[in-house]
PDB file of N, CA and C in Angstrom:
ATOM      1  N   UNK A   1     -27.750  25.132 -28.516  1.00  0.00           N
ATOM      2  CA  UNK A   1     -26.937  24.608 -27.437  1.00  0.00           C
ATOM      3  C   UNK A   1     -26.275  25.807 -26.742  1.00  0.00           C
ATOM      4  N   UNK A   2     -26.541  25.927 -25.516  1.00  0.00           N
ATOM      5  CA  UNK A   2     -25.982  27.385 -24.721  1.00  0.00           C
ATOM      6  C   UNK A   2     -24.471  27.430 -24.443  1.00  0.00           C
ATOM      7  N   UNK A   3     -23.809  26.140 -24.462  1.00  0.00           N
ATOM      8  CA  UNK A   3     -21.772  26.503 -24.256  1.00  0.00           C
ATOM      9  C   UNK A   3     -21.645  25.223 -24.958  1.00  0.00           C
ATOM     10  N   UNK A   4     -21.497  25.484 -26.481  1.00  0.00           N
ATOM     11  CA  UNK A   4     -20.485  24.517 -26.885  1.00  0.00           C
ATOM     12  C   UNK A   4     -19.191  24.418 -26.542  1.00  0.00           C
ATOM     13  N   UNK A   5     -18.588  23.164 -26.515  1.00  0.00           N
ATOM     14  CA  UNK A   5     -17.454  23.121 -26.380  1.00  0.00           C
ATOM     15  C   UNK A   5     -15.987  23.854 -26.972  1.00  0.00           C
ATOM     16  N   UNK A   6     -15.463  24.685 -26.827  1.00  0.00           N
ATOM     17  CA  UNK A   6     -14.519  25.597 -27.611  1.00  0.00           C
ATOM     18  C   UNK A   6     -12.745  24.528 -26.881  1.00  0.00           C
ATOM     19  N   UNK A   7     -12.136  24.792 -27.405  1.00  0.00           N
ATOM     20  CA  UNK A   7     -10.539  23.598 -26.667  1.00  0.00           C
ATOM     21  C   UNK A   7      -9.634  24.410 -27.434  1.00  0.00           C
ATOM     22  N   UNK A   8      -8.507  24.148 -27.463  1.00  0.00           N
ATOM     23  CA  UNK A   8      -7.473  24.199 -27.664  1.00  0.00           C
ATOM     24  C   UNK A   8      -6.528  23.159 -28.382  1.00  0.00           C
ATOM     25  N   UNK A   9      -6.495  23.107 -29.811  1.00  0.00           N
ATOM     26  CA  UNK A   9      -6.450  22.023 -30.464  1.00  0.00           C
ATOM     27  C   UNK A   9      -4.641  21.681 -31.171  1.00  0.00           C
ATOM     28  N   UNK A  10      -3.615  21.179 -30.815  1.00  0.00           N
ATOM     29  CA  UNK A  10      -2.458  21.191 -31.060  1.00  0.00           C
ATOM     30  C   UNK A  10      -1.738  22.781 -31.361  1.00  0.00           C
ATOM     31  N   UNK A  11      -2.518  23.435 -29.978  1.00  0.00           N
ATOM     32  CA  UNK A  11      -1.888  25.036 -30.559  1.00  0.00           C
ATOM     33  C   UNK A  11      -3.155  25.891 -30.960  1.00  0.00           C
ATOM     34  N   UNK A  12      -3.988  25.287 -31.231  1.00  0.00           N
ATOM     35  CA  UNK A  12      -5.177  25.840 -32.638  1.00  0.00           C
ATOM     36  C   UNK A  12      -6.713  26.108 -31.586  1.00  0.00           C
ATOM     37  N   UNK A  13      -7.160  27.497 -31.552  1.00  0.00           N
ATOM     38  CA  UNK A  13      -8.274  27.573 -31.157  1.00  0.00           C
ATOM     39  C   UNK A  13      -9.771  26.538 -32.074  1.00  0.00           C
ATOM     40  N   UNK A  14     -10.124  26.174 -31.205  1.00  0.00           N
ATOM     41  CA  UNK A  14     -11.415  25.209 -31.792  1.00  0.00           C
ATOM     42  C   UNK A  14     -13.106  24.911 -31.265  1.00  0.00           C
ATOM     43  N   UNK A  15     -13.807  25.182 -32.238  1.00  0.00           N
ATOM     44  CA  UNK A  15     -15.114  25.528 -31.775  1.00  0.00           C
ATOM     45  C   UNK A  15     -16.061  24.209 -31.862  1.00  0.00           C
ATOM     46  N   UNK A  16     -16.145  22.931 -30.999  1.00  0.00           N
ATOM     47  CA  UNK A  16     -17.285  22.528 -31.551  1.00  0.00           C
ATOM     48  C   UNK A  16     -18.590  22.504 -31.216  1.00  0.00           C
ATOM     49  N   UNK A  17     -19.129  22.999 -32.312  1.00  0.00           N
ATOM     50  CA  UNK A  17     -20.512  23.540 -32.043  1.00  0.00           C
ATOM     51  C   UNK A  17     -21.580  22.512 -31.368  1.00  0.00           C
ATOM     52  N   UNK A  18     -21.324  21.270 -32.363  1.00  0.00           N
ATOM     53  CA  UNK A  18     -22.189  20.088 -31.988  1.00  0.00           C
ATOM     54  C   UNK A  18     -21.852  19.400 -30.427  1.00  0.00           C
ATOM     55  N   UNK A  19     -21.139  20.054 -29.733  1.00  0.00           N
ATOM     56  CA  UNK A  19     -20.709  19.602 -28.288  1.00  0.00           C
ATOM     57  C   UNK A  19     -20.993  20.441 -27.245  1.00  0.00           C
ATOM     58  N   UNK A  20     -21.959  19.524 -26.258  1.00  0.00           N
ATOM     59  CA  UNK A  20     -21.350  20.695 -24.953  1.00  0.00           C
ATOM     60  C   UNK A  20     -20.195  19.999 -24.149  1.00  0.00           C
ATOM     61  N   UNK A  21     -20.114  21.663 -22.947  1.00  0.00           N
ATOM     62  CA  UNK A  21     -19.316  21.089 -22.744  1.00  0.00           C
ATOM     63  C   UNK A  21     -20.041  20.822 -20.925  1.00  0.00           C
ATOM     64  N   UNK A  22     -19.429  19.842 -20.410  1.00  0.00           N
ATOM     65  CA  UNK A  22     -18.263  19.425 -20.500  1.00  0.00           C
ATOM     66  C   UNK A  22     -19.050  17.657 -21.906  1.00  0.00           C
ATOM     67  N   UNK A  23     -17.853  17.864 -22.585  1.00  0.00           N
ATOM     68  CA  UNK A  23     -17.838  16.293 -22.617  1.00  0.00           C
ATOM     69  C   UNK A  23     -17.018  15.192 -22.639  1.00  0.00           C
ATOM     70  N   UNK A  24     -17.426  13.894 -22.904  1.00  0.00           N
ATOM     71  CA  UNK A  24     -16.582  12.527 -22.876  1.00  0.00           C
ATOM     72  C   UNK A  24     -15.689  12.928 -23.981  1.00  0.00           C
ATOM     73  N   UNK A  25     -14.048  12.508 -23.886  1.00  0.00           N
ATOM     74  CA  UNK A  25     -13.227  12.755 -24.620  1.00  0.00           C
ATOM     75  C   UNK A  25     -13.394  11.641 -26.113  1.00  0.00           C
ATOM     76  N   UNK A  26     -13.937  10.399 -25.800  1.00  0.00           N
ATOM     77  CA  UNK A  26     -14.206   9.687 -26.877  1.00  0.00           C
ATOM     78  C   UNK A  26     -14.933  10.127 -27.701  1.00  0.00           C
ATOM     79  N   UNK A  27     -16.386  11.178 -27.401  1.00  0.00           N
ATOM     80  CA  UNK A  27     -17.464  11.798 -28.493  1.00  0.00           C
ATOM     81  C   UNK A  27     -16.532  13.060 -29.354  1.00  0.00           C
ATOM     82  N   UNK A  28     -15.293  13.846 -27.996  1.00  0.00           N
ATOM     83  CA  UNK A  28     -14.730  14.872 -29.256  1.00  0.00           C
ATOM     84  C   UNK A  28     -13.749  14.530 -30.190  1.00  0.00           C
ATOM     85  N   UNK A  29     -12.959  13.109 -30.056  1.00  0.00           N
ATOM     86  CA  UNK A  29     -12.654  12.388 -31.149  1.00  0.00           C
ATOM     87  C   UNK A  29     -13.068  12.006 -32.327  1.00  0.00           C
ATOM     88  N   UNK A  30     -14.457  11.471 -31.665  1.00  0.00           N
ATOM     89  CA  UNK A  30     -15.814  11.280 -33.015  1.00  0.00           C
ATOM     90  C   UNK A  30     -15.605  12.454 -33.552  1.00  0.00           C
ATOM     91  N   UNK A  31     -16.196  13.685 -32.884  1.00  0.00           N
ATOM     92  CA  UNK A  31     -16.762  14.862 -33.487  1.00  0.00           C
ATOM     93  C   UNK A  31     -15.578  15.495 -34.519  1.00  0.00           C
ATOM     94  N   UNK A  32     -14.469  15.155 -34.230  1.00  0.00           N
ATOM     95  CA  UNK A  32     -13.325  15.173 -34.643  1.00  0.00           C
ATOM     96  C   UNK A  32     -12.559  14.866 -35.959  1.00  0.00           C
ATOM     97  N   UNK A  33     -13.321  13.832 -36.153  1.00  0.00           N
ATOM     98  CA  UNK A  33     -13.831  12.571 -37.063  1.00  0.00           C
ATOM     99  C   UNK A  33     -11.864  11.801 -37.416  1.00  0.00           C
ATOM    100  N   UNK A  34     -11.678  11.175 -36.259  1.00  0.00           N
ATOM    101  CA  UNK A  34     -10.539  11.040 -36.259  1.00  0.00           C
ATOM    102  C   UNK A  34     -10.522   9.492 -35.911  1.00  0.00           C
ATOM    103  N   UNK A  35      -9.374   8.942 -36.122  1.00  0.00           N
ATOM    104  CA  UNK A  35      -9.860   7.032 -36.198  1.00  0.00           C
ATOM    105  C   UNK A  35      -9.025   7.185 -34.732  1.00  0.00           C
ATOM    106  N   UNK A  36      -9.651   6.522 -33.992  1.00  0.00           N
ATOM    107  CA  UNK A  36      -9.290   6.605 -32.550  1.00  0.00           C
ATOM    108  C   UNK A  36      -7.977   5.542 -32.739  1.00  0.00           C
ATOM    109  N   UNK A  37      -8.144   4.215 -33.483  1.00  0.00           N
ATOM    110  CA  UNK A  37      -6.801   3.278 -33.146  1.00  0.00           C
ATOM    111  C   UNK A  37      -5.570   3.852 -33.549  1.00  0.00           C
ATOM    112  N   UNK A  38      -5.443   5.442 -34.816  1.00  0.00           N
ATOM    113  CA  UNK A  38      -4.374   5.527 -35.242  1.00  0.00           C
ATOM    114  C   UNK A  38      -3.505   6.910 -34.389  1.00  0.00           C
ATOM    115  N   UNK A  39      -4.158   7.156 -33.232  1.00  0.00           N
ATOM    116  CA  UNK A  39      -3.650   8.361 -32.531  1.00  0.00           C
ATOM    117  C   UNK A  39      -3.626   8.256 -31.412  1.00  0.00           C
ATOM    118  N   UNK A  40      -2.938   9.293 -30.581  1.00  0.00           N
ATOM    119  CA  UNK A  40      -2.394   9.246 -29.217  1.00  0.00           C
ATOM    120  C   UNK A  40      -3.073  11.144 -29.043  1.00  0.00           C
ATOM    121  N   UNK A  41      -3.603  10.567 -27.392  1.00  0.00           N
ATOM    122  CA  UNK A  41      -4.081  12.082 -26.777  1.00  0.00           C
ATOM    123  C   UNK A  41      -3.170  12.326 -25.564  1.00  0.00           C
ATOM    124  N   UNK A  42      -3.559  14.059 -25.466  1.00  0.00           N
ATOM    125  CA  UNK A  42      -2.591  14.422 -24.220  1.00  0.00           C
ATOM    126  C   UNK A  42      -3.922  15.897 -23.644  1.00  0.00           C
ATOM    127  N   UNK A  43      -3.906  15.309 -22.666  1.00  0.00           N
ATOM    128  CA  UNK A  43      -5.514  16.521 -22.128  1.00  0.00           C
ATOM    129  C   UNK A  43      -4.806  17.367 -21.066  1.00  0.00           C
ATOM    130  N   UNK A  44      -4.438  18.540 -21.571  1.00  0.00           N
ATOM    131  CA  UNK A  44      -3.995  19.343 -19.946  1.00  0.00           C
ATOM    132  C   UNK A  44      -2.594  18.801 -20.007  1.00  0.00           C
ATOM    133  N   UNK A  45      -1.453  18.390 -20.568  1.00  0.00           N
ATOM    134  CA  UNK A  45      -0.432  18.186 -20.344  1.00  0.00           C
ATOM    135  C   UNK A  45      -0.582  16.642 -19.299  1.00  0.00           C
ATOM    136  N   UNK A  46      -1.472  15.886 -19.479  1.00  0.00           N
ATOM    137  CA  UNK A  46      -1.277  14.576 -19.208  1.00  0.00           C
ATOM    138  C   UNK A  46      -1.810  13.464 -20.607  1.00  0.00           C
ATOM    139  N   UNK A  47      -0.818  12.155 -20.648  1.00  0.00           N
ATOM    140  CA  UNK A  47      -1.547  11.319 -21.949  1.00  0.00           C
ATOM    141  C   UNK A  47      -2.896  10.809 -21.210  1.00  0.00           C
ATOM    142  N   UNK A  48      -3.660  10.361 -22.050  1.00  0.00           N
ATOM    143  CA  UNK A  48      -4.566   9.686 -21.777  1.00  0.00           C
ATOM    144  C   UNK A  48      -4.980   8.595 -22.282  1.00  0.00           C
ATOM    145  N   UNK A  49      -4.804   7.336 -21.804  1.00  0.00           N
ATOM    146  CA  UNK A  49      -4.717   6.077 -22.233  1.00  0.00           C
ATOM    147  C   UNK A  49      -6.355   5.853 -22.990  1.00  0.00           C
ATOM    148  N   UNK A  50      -6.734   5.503 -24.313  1.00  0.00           N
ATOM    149  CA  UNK A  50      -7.524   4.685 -24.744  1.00  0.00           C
ATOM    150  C   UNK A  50      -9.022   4.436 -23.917  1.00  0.00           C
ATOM    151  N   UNK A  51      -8.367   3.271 -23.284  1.00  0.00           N
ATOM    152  CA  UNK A  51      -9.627   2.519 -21.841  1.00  0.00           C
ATOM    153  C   UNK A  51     -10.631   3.816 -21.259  1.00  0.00           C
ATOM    154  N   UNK A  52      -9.526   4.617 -21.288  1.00  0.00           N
ATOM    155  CA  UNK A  52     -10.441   5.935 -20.423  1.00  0.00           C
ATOM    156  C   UNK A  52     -10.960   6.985 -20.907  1.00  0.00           C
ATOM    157  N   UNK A  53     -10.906   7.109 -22.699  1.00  0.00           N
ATOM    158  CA  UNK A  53     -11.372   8.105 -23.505  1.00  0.00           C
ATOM    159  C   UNK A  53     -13.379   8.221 -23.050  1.00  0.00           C
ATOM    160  N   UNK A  54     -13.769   7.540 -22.649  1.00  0.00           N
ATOM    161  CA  UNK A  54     -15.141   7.376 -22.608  1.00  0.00           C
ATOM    162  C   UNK A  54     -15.469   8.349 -21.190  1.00  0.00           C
ATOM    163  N   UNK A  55     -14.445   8.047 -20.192  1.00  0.00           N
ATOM    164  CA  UNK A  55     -14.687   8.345 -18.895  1.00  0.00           C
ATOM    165  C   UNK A  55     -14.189   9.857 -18.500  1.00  0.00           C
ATOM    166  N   UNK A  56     -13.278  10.854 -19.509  1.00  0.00           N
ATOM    167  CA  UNK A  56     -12.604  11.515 -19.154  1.00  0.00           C
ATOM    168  C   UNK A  56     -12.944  12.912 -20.136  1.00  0.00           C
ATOM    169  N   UNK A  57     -13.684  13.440 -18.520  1.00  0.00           N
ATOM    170  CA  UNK A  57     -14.211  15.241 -19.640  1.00  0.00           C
ATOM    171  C   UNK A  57     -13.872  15.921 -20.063  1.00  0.00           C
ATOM    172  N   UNK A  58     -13.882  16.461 -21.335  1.00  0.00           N
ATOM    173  CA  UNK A  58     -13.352  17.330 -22.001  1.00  0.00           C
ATOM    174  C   UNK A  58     -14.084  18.607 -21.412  1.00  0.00           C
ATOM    175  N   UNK A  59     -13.358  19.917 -21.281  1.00  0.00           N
ATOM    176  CA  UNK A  59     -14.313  21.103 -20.776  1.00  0.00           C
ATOM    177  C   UNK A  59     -13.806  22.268 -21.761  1.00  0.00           C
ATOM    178  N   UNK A  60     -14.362  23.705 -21.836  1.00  0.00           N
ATOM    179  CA  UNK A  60     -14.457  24.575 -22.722  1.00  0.00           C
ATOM    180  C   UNK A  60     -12.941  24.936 -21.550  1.00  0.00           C
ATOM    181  N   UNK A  61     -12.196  25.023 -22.519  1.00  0.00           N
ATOM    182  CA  UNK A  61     -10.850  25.753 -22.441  1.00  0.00           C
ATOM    183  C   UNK A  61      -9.673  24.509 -22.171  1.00  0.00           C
ATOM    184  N   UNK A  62      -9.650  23.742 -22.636  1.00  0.00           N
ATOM    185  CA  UNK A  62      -9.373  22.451 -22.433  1.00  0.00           C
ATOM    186  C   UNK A  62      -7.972  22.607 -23.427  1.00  0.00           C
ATOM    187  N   UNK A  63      -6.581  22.251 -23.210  1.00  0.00           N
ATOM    188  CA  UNK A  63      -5.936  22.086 -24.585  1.00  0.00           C
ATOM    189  C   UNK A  63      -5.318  20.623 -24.311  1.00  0.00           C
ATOM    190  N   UNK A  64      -5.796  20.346 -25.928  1.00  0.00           N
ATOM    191  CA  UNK A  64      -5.582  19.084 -26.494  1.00  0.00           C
ATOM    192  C   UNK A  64      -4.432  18.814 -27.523  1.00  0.00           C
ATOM    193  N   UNK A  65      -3.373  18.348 -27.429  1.00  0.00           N
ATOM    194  CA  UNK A  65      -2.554  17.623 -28.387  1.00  0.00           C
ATOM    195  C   UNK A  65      -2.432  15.904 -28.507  1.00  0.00           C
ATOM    196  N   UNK A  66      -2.896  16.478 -30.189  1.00  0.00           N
ATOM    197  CA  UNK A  66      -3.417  14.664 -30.719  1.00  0.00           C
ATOM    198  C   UNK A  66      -2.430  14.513 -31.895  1.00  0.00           C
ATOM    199  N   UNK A  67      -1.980  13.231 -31.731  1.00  0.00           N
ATOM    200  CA  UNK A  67      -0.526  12.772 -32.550  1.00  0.00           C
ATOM    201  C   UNK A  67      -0.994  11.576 -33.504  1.00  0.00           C
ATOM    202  N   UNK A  68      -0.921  11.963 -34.893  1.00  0.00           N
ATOM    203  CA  UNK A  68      -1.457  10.832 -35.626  1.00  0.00           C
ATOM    204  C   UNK A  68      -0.425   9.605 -35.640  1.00  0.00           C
ATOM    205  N   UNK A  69      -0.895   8.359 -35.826  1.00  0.00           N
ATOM    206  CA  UNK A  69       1.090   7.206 -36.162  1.00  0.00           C
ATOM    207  C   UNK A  69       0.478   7.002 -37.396  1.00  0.00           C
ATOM    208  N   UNK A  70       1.866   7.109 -38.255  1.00  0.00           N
ATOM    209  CA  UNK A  70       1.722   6.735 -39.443  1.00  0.00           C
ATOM    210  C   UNK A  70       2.396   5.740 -39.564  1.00  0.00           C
ATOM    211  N   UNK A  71       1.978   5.013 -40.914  1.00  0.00           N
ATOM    212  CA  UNK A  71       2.516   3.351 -41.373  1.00  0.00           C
ATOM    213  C   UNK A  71       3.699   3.848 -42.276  1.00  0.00           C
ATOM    214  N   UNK A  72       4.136   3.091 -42.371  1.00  0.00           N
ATOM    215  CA  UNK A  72       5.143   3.041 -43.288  1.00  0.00           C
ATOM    216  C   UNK A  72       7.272   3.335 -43.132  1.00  0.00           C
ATOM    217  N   UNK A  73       7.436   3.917 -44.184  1.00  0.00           N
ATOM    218  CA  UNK A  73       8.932   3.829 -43.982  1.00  0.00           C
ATOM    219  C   UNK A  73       9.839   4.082 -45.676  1.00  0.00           C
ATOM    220  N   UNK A  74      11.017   3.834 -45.081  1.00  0.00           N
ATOM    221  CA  UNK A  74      11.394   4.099 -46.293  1.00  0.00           C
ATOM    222  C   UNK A  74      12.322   2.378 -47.110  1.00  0.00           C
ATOM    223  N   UNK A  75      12.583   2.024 -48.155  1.00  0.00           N
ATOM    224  CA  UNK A  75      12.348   1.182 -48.244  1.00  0.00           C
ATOM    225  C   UNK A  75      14.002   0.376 -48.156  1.00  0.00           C
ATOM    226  N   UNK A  76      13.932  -0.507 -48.293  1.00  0.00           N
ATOM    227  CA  UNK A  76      15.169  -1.267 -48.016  1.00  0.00           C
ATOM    228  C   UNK A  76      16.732  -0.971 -49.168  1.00  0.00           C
ATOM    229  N   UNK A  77      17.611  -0.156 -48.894  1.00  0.00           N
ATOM    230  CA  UNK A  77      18.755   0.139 -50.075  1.00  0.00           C
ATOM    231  C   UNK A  77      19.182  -0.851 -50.168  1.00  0.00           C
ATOM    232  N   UNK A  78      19.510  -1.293 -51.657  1.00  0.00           N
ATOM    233  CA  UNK A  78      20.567  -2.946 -52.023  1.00  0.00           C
ATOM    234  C   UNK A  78      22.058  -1.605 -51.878  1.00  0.00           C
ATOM    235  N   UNK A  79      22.783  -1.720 -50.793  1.00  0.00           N
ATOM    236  CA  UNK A  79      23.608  -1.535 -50.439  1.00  0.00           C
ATOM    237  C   UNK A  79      24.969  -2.314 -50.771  1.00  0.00           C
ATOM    238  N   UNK A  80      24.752  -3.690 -51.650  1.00  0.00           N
ATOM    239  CA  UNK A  80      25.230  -4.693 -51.482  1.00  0.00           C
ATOM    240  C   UNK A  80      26.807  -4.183 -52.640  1.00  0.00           C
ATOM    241  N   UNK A  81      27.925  -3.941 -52.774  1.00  0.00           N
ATOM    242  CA  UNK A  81      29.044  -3.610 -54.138  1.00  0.00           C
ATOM    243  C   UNK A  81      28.776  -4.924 -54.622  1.00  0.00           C
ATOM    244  N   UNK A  82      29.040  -4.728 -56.346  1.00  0.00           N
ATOM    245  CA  UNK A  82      29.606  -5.584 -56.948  1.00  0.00           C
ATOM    246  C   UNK A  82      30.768  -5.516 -57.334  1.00  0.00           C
TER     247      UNK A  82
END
C-alpha cells in the first residue's frame, strides 16, 4: 500500500498500515478495534456525530481524540446514624 494512513492519536503519533489514506472514519475505528457505541470522536478539533462516521475522511496527518464512557460508579453509602 503506497500512503498508509499515519494520524495523530489522543496526542500519540499512529501508523495504520492496513489503511490508506484518505479514509472513512468508521473503517479507522474498526481498524482501531474500538466498539463504536462506547466512544465519542473529535477530527481536527470538531466532534463528529456517529450518523456521519461512514461519510467523513480521515487523511494522513489527521489528529484524532477518542473518549471512551465508562459504566459504572461508586456505590451507594448507608449514611443513615443510629
Amino acid at each position: 500500500m503506497p500512503n498508509p494512513l499515519t494520524i495523530q492519536l489522543n496526542g500519540q503519533h499512529r501508523a495504520l498500515e492496513a489503511l490508506p489514506s484518505p479514509s472513512p472514519l468508521s473503517l479507522v475505528i474498526s481498524a482501531l478495534e474500538l466498539k463504536s457505541d462506547r466512544i465519542a470522536v473529535e477530527l481536527n478539533g470538531a466532534i463528529i456525530s456517529r450518523g456521519t462516521w461512514l461519510d467523513t475522511e480521515v487523511t494522513t496527518g489527521a489528529h484524532l481524540e477518542i473518549v471512551h464512557f465508562v459504566g459504572g460508579g461508586l456505590q451507594q453509602a448507608n449514611l443513615s446514624r443510629r
